[in-house]
Protein backbone atom coordinates (compact mmCIF):
# COMPACT_ATOMS: atom_id res chain seq x y z
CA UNK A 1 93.02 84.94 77.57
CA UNK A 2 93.18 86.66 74.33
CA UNK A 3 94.63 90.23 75.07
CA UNK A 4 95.16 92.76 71.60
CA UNK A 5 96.80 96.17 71.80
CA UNK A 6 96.17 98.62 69.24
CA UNK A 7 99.85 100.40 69.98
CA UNK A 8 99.15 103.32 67.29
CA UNK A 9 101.90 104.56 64.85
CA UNK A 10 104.62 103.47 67.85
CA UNK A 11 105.82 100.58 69.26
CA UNK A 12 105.74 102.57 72.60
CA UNK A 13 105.60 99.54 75.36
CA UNK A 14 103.60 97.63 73.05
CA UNK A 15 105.10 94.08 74.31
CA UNK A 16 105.21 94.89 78.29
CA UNK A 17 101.58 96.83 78.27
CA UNK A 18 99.43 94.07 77.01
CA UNK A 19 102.08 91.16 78.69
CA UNK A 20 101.10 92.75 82.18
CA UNK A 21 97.76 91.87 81.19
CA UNK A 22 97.09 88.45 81.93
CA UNK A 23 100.13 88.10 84.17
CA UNK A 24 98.42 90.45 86.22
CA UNK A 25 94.86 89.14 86.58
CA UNK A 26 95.21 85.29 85.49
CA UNK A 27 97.35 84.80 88.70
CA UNK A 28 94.91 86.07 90.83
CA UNK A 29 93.04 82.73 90.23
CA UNK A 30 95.77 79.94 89.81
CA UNK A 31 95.21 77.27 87.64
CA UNK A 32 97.64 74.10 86.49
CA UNK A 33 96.79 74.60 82.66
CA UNK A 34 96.76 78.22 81.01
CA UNK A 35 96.52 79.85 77.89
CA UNK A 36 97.17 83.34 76.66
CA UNK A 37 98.00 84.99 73.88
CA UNK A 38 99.03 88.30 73.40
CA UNK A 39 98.66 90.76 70.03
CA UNK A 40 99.95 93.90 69.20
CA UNK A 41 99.19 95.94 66.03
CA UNK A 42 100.04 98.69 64.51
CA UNK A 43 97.57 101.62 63.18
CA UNK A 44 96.85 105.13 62.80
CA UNK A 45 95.40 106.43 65.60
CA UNK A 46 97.08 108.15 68.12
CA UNK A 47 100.51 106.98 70.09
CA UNK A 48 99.66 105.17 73.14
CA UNK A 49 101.96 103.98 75.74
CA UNK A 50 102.56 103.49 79.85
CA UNK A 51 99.53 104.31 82.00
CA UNK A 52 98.83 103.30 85.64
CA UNK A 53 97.69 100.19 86.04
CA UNK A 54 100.07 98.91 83.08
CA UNK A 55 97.69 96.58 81.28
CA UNK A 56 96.28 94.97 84.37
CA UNK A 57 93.09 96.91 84.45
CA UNK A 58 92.40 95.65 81.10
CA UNK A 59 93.29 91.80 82.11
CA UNK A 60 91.10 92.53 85.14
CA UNK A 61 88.45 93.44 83.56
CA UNK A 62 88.17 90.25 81.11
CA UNK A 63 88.91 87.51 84.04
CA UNK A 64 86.82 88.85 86.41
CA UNK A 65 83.85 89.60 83.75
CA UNK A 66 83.89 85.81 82.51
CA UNK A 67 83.95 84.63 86.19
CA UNK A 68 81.12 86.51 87.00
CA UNK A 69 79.00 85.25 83.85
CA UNK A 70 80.09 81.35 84.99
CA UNK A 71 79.00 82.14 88.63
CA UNK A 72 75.32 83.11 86.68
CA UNK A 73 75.52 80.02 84.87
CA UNK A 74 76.67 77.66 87.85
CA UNK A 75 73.75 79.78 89.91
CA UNK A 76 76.96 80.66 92.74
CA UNK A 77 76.90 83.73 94.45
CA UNK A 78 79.62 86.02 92.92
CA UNK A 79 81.30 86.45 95.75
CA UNK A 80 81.25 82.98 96.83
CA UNK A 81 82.87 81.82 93.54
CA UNK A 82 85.59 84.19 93.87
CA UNK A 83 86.25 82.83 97.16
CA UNK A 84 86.65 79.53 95.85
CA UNK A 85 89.30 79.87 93.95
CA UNK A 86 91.24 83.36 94.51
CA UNK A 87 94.80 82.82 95.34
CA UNK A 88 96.13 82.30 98.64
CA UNK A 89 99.05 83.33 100.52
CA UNK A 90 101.66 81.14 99.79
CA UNK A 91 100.19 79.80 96.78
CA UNK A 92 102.84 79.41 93.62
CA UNK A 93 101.92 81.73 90.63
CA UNK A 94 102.92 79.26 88.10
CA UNK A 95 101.96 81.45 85.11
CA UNK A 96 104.58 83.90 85.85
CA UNK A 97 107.30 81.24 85.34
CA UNK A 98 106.21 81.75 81.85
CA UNK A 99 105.48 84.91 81.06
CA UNK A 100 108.09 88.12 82.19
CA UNK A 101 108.12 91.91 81.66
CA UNK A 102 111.36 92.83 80.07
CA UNK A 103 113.48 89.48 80.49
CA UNK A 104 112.50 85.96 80.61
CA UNK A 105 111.54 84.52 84.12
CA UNK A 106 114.28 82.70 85.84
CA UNK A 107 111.56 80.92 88.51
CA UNK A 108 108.13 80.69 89.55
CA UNK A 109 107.13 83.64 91.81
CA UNK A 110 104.98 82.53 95.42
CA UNK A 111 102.40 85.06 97.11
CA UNK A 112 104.33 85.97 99.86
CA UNK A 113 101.78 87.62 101.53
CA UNK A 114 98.28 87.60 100.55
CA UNK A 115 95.36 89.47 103.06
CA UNK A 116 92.62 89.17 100.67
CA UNK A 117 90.54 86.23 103.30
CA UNK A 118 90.87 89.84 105.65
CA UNK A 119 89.56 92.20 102.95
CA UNK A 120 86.91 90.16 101.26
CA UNK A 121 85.65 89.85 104.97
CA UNK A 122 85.32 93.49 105.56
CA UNK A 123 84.14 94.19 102.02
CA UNK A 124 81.07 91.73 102.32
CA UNK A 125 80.24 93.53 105.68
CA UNK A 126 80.73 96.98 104.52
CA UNK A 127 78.87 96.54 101.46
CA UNK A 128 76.24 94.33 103.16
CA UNK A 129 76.34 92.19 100.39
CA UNK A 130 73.98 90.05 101.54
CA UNK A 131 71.33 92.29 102.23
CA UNK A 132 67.57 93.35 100.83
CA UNK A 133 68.15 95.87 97.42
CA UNK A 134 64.64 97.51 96.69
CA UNK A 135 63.88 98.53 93.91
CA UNK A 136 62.55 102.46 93.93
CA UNK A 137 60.36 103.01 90.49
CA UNK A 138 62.95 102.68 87.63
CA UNK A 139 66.22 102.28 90.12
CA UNK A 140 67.55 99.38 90.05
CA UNK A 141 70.12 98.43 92.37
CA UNK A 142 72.62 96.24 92.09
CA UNK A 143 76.51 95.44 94.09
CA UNK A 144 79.43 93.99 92.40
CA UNK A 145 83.36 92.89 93.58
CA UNK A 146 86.79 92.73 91.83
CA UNK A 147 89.93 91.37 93.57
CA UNK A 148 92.96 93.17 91.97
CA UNK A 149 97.06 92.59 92.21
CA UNK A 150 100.21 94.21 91.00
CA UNK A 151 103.71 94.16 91.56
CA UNK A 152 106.03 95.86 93.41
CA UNK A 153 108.71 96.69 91.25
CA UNK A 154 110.57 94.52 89.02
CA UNK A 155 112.40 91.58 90.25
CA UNK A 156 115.85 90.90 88.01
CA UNK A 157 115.83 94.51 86.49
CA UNK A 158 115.43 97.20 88.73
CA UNK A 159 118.53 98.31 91.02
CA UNK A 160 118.46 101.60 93.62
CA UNK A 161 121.31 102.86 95.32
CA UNK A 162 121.01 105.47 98.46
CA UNK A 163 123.63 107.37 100.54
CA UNK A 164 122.82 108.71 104.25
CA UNK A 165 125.85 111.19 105.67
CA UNK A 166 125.90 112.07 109.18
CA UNK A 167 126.17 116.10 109.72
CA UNK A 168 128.29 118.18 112.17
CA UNK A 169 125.06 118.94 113.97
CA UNK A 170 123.83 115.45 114.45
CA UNK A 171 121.29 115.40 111.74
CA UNK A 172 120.98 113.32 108.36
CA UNK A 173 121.00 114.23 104.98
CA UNK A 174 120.31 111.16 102.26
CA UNK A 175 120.83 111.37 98.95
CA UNK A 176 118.59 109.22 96.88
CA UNK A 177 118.27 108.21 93.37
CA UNK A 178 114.61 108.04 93.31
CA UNK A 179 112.35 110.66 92.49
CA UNK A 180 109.54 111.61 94.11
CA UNK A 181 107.10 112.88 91.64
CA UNK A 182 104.28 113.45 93.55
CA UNK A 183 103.81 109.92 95.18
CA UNK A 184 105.35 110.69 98.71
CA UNK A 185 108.71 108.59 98.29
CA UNK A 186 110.49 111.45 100.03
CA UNK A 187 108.57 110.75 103.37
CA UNK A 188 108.49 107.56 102.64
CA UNK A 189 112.58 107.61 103.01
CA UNK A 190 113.07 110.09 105.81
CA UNK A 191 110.23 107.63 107.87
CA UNK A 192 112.28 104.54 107.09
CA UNK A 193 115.77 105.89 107.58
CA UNK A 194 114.40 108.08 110.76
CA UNK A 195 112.95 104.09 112.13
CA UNK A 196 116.77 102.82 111.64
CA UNK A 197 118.49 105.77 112.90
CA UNK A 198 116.22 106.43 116.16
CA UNK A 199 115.85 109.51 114.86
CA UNK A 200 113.15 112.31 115.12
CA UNK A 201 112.20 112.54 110.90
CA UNK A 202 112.80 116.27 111.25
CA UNK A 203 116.39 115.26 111.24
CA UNK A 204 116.40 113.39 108.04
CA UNK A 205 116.76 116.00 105.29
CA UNK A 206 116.21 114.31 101.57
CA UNK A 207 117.78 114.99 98.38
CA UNK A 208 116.45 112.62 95.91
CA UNK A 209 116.22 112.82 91.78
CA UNK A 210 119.13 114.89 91.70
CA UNK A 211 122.00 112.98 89.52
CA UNK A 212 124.96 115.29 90.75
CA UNK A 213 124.16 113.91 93.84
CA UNK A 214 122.50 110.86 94.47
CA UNK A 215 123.67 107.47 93.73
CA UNK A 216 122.46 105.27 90.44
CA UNK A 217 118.23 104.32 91.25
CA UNK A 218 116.43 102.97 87.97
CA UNK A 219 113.62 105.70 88.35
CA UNK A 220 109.88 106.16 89.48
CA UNK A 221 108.06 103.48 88.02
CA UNK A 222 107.02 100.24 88.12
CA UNK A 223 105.22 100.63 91.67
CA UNK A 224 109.26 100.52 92.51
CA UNK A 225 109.75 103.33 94.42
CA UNK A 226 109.58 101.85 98.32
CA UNK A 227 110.26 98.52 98.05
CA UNK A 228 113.25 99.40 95.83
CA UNK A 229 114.35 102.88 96.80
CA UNK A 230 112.75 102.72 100.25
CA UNK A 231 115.24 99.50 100.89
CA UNK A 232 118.04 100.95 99.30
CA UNK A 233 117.36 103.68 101.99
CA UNK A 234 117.22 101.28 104.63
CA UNK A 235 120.36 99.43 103.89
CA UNK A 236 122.16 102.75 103.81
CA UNK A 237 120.68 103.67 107.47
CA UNK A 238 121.60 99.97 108.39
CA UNK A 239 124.87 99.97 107.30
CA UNK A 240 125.42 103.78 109.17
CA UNK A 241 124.03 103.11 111.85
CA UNK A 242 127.06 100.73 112.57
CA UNK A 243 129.35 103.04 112.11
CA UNK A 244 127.95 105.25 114.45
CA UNK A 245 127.72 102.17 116.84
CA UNK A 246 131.48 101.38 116.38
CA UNK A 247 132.53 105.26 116.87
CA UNK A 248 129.72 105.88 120.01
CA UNK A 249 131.13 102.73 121.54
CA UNK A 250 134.64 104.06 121.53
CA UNK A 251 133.94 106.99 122.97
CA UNK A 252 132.11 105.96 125.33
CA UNK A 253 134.66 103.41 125.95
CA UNK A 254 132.49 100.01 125.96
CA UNK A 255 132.37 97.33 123.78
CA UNK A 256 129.90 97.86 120.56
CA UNK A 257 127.91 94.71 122.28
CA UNK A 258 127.18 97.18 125.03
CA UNK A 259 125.14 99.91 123.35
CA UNK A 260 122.69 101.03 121.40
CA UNK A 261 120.97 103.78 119.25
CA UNK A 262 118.24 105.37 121.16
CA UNK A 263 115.95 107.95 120.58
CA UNK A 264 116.35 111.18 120.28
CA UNK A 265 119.63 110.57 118.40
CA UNK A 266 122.23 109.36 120.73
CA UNK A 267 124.24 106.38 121.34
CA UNK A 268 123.60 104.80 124.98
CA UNK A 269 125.43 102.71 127.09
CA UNK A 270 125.62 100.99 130.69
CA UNK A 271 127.71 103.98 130.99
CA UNK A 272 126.57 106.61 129.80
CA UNK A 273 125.69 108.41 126.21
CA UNK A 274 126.99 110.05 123.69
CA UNK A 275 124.81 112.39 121.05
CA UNK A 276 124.89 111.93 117.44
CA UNK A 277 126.29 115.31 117.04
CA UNK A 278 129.01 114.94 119.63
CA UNK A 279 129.93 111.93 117.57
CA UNK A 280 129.56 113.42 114.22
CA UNK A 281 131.99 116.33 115.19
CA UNK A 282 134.69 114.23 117.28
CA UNK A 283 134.58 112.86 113.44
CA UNK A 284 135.84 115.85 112.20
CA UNK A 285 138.23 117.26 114.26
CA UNK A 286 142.06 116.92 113.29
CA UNK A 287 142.25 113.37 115.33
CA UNK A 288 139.19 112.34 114.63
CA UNK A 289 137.78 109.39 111.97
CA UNK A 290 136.43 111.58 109.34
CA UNK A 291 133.01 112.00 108.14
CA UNK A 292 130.29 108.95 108.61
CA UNK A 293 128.66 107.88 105.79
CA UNK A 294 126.50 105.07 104.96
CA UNK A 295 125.36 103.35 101.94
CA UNK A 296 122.70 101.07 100.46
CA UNK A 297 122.23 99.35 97.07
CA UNK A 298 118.94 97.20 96.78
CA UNK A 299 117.98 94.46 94.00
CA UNK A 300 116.02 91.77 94.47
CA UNK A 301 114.95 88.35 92.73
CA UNK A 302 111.59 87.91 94.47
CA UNK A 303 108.27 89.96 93.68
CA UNK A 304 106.25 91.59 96.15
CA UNK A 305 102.85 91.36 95.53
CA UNK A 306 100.15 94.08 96.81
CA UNK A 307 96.41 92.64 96.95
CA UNK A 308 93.15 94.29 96.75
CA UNK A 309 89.09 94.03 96.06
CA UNK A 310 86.72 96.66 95.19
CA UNK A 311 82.83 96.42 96.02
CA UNK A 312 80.40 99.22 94.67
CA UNK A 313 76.86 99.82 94.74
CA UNK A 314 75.11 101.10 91.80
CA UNK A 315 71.64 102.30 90.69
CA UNK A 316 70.53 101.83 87.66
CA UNK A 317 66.98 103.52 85.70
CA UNK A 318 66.14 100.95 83.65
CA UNK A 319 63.74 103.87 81.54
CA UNK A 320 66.47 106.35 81.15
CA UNK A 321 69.88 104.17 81.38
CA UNK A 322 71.67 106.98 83.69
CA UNK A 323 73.71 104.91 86.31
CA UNK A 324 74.07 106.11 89.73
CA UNK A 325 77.30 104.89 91.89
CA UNK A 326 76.14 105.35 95.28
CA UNK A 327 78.56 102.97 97.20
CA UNK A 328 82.64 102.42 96.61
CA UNK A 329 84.84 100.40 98.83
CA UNK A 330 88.26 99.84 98.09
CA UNK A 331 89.98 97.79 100.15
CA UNK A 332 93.84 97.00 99.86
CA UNK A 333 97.18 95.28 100.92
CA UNK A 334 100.20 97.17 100.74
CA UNK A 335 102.11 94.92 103.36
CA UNK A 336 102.92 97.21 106.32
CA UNK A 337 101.85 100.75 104.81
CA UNK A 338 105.25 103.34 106.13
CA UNK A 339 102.67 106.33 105.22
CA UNK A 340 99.06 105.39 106.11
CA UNK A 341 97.96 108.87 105.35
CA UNK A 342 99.49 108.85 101.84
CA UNK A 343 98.74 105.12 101.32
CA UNK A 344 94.93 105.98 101.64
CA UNK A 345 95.49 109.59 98.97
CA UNK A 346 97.27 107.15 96.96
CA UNK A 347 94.03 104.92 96.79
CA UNK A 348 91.18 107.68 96.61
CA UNK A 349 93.33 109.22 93.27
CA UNK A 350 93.52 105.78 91.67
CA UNK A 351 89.85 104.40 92.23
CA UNK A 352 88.46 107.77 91.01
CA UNK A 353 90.98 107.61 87.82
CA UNK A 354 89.81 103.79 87.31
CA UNK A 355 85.81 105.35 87.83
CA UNK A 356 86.68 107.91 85.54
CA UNK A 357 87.39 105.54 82.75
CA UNK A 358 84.74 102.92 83.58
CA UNK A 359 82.15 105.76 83.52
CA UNK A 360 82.45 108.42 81.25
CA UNK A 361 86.00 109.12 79.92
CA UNK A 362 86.56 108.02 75.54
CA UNK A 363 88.77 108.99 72.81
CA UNK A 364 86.78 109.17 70.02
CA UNK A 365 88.11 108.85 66.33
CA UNK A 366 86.92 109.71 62.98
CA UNK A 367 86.63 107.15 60.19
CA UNK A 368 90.48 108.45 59.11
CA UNK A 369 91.54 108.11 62.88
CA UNK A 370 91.36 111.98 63.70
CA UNK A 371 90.54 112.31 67.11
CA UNK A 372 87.39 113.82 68.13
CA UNK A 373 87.53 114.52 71.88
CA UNK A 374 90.18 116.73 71.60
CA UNK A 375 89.67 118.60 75.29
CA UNK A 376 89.58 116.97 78.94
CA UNK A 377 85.75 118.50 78.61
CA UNK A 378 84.63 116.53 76.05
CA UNK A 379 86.90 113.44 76.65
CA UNK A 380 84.81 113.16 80.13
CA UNK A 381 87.51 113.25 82.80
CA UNK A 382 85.53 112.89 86.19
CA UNK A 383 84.62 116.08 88.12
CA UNK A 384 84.23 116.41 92.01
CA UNK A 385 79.88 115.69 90.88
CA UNK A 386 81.23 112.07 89.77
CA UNK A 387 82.48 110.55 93.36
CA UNK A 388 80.38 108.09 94.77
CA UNK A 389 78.20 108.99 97.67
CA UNK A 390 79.84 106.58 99.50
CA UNK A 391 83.45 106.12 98.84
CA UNK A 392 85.69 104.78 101.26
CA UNK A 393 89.30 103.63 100.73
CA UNK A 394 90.95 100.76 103.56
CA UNK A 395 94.27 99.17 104.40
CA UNK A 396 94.20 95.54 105.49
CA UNK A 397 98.01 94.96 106.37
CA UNK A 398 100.00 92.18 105.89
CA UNK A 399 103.67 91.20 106.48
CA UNK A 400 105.75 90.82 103.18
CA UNK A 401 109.53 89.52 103.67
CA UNK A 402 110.73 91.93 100.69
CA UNK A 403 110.05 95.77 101.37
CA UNK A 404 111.07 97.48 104.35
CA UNK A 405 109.32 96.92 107.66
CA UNK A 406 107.26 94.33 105.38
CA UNK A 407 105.84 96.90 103.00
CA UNK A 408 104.67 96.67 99.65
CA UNK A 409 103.37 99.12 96.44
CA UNK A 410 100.35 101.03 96.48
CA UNK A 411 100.38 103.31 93.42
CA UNK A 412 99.65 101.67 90.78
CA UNK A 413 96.59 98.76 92.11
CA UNK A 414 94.10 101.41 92.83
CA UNK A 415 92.96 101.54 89.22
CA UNK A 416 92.89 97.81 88.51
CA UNK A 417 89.03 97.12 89.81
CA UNK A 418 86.98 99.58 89.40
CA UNK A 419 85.88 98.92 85.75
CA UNK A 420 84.62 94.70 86.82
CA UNK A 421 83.32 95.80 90.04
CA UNK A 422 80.86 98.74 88.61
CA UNK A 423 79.45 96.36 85.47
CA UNK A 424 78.98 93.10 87.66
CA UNK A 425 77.12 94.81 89.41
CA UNK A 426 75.21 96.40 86.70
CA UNK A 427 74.90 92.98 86.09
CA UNK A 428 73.29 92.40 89.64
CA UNK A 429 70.81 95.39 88.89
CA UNK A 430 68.97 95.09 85.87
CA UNK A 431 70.50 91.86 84.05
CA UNK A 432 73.08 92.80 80.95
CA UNK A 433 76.44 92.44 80.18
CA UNK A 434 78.40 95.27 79.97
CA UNK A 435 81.70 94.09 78.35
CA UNK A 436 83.41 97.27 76.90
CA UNK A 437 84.31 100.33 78.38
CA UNK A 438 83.23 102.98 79.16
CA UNK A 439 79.10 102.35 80.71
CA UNK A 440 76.88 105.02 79.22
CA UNK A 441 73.04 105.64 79.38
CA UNK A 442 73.06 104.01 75.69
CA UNK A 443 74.44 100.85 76.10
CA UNK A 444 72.32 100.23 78.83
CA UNK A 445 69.41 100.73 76.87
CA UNK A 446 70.84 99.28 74.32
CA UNK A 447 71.09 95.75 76.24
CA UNK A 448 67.75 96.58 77.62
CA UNK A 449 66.63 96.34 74.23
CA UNK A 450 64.96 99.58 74.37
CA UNK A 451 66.60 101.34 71.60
């Protein structure tokens, strides 16, 4: 793979962008012997930098593109060639031994948990890929597939820190260092520290972000926030949770062996029980063992890897070039999602970003590198007109040994397949190549040979 970034004026994360590349997308179909190279230069457009997806959308794009073509070549069914040689779970991702994102690799990563056999099951029968696609006049239609991966933070790097504090009144309050900045990683930590605490999650109050309170986290990025500051919460709850063992146990005069949180809230014996807030203010009397506090500090040297594939369904009018998605699927492995509900907003926000760029969204410069689409109007963000008629978003778990309660990312993989999946199966409708973004009426017909 031959990946270039034009990084503008800036070096602005013009080594990490364009290394996520093929490290994520080559993996996705291990091979023995690899080779990449990867090119950044400088020029005078405008400053680019981080955007979800982090260069894997682009690496995607390529791999699964020149699979596709050798499928046509080999006369294989594109899904059946995918099959053949995706990765599987377990499988050693030997070209990430090699190639890092801001350190050298100290070993070579496994997939710890891989449910793509699950999802490209389900996608072939939701799609019916199998099945009759009349044609209707000039519509053409036509069904493609991308598998997609990310990470899950980074292994090596990235540290989080949380602190959980037992109130007078029996309830929690954590202090975390991540932020949540719109992706849910506040419920995300009262869920998992409410699951260790046998709490109800109205008792979990959160203060995250804040620096004057929370401990050291490395920050929202990366697809890092639950695997890294969702553990961190989790050790902190783990490690409380003791303590309020110990201190239950006492007062309820058993051995610690002997009992055990239960819900709502209280510490229960052969016995009897004793309440989280009974124990909280025996705690803070003028005998008592002061406040309870726990704490949690989370790195790891293993990656967590989050699968996916998406199918669509196009149409395609072979006179007039206007392309019609009628059918999305996007299917995905986040481990054991903690926030279904969020999980599948996480997905619908990221497949219509990754449409929106496929589709119809372009910077355009002058010859001197001005900019020309200057508005979100005419840069062609997509509109509520642009969602398929058919768009459905999935979560096929799996059981990964490194987030909490076997969890893994789901912010940043949405946008990774969109772009492949929509021009194979352009491919699959009226016969061209699409190999730049974004697909307009013009290009088609421009492949057609009919301007």
């Amino acid at each position: 793979m031959d990946f270039r970034a034009n990084t503008g004026p800036y070096g602005n994360h013009s080594l990490t962008v364009p290394c996520n590349g093929p490290a994520l997308s080559l993996p996705l179909y291990p091979c023995d012997n690899v080779d990449f190279q990867v090119t950044t230069y400088y020029s005078n457009i405008c400053p680019n930098g981080a955007y979800q997806g982090y260069g894997a959308p682009k690496g995607n794009f390529a791999i699964t593109m020149a699979l596709a073509e050798l499928a046509e070549q080999l006369q294989i069914d594109q899904l059946e060639i995918i099959e053949r040689n995706r990765v599987h779970e377990g499988q050693e991702l030997k070209i990430l031994g090699a190639i890092g994102e801001g350190k050298a690799p100290t070993s070579v990563p496994s997939a710890a948990s891989c449910a793509l056999e699950e999802i490209l099951r389900q996608g072939r029968e939701m799609i019916q890929w199998s099945s009759p696609k009349p044609q209707n006049g000039d519509w053409h239609i036509g069904r493609g597939v991308a598998i997609i991966m990310q990470k899950s933070g980074i292994p090596d790097i990235d540290q989080a820190n949380c602190m959980i504090k037992l109130e007078s009144d029996g309830t929690f309050i954590v202090h975390s260092g991540g932020a949540d900045i719109g992706t849910g990683l506040d419920t995300v930590v009262t869920k998992l520290a409410a699951e260790v605490l046998h709490c109800p999650p109205q008792d979990v109050h959160v203060i995250s972000g804040d620096t004057d309170h929370a401990l050291f986290d490395k920050g929202a990025y990366a697809s890092s926030g639950t695997c890294f500051s969702g553990n961190a919460a989790r050790l902190a709850a783990e490690n409380l949770r003791e303590k309020i063992l110990f201190h239950g146990a006492q007062m309820l005069g058993e051995p610690v062996a002997d009992v055990q949180l239960a819900t709502p809230g209280v510490v229960r014996g052969k016995k009897g029980e004793v309440s989280f807030g009974d124990i909280a203010h025996k705690g803070e009397t003028g005998t008592g063992f002061g406040s309870l506090v726990g704490t949690g500090s989370y790195i790891t040297p293993d990656f967590a890897f989050p699968y996916g594939a998406n199918f669509a369904e196009v149409a395609v009018n072979t006179r007039t070039g206007e392309i019609r998605l009628d059918k999305f699927y996007a299917l995905l492995d986040c481990g054991t999602p903690v926030n279904p509900e969020l999980a599948l907003g996480q997905i619908y926000g990221a497949t219509l970003r990754a449409i929106g760029h496929s589709m119809s969204e372009e910077i355009i410069y002058d010859a001197e590198g001005h900019p020309l689409t200057r508005d979100l109007r005419s840069y062609g963000a997509p509109k509520i007109g642009d969602i398929p008629r058919d768009f459905r978003a999935v979560l096929v778990p799996s059981d990964d040994k490194v987030g909490p309660f076997g969890a893994k990312s789901i912010s940043e993989i949405g946008v990774n397949g969109a772009a492949p999946a929509i021009a194979t199966a352009i491919h699959d409708a009226c016969g061209i190549w699409l190999r730049e973004w974004h697909f307009t009426p013009e290009k088609i017909l421009t492949a057609l040979e009919k301007i």
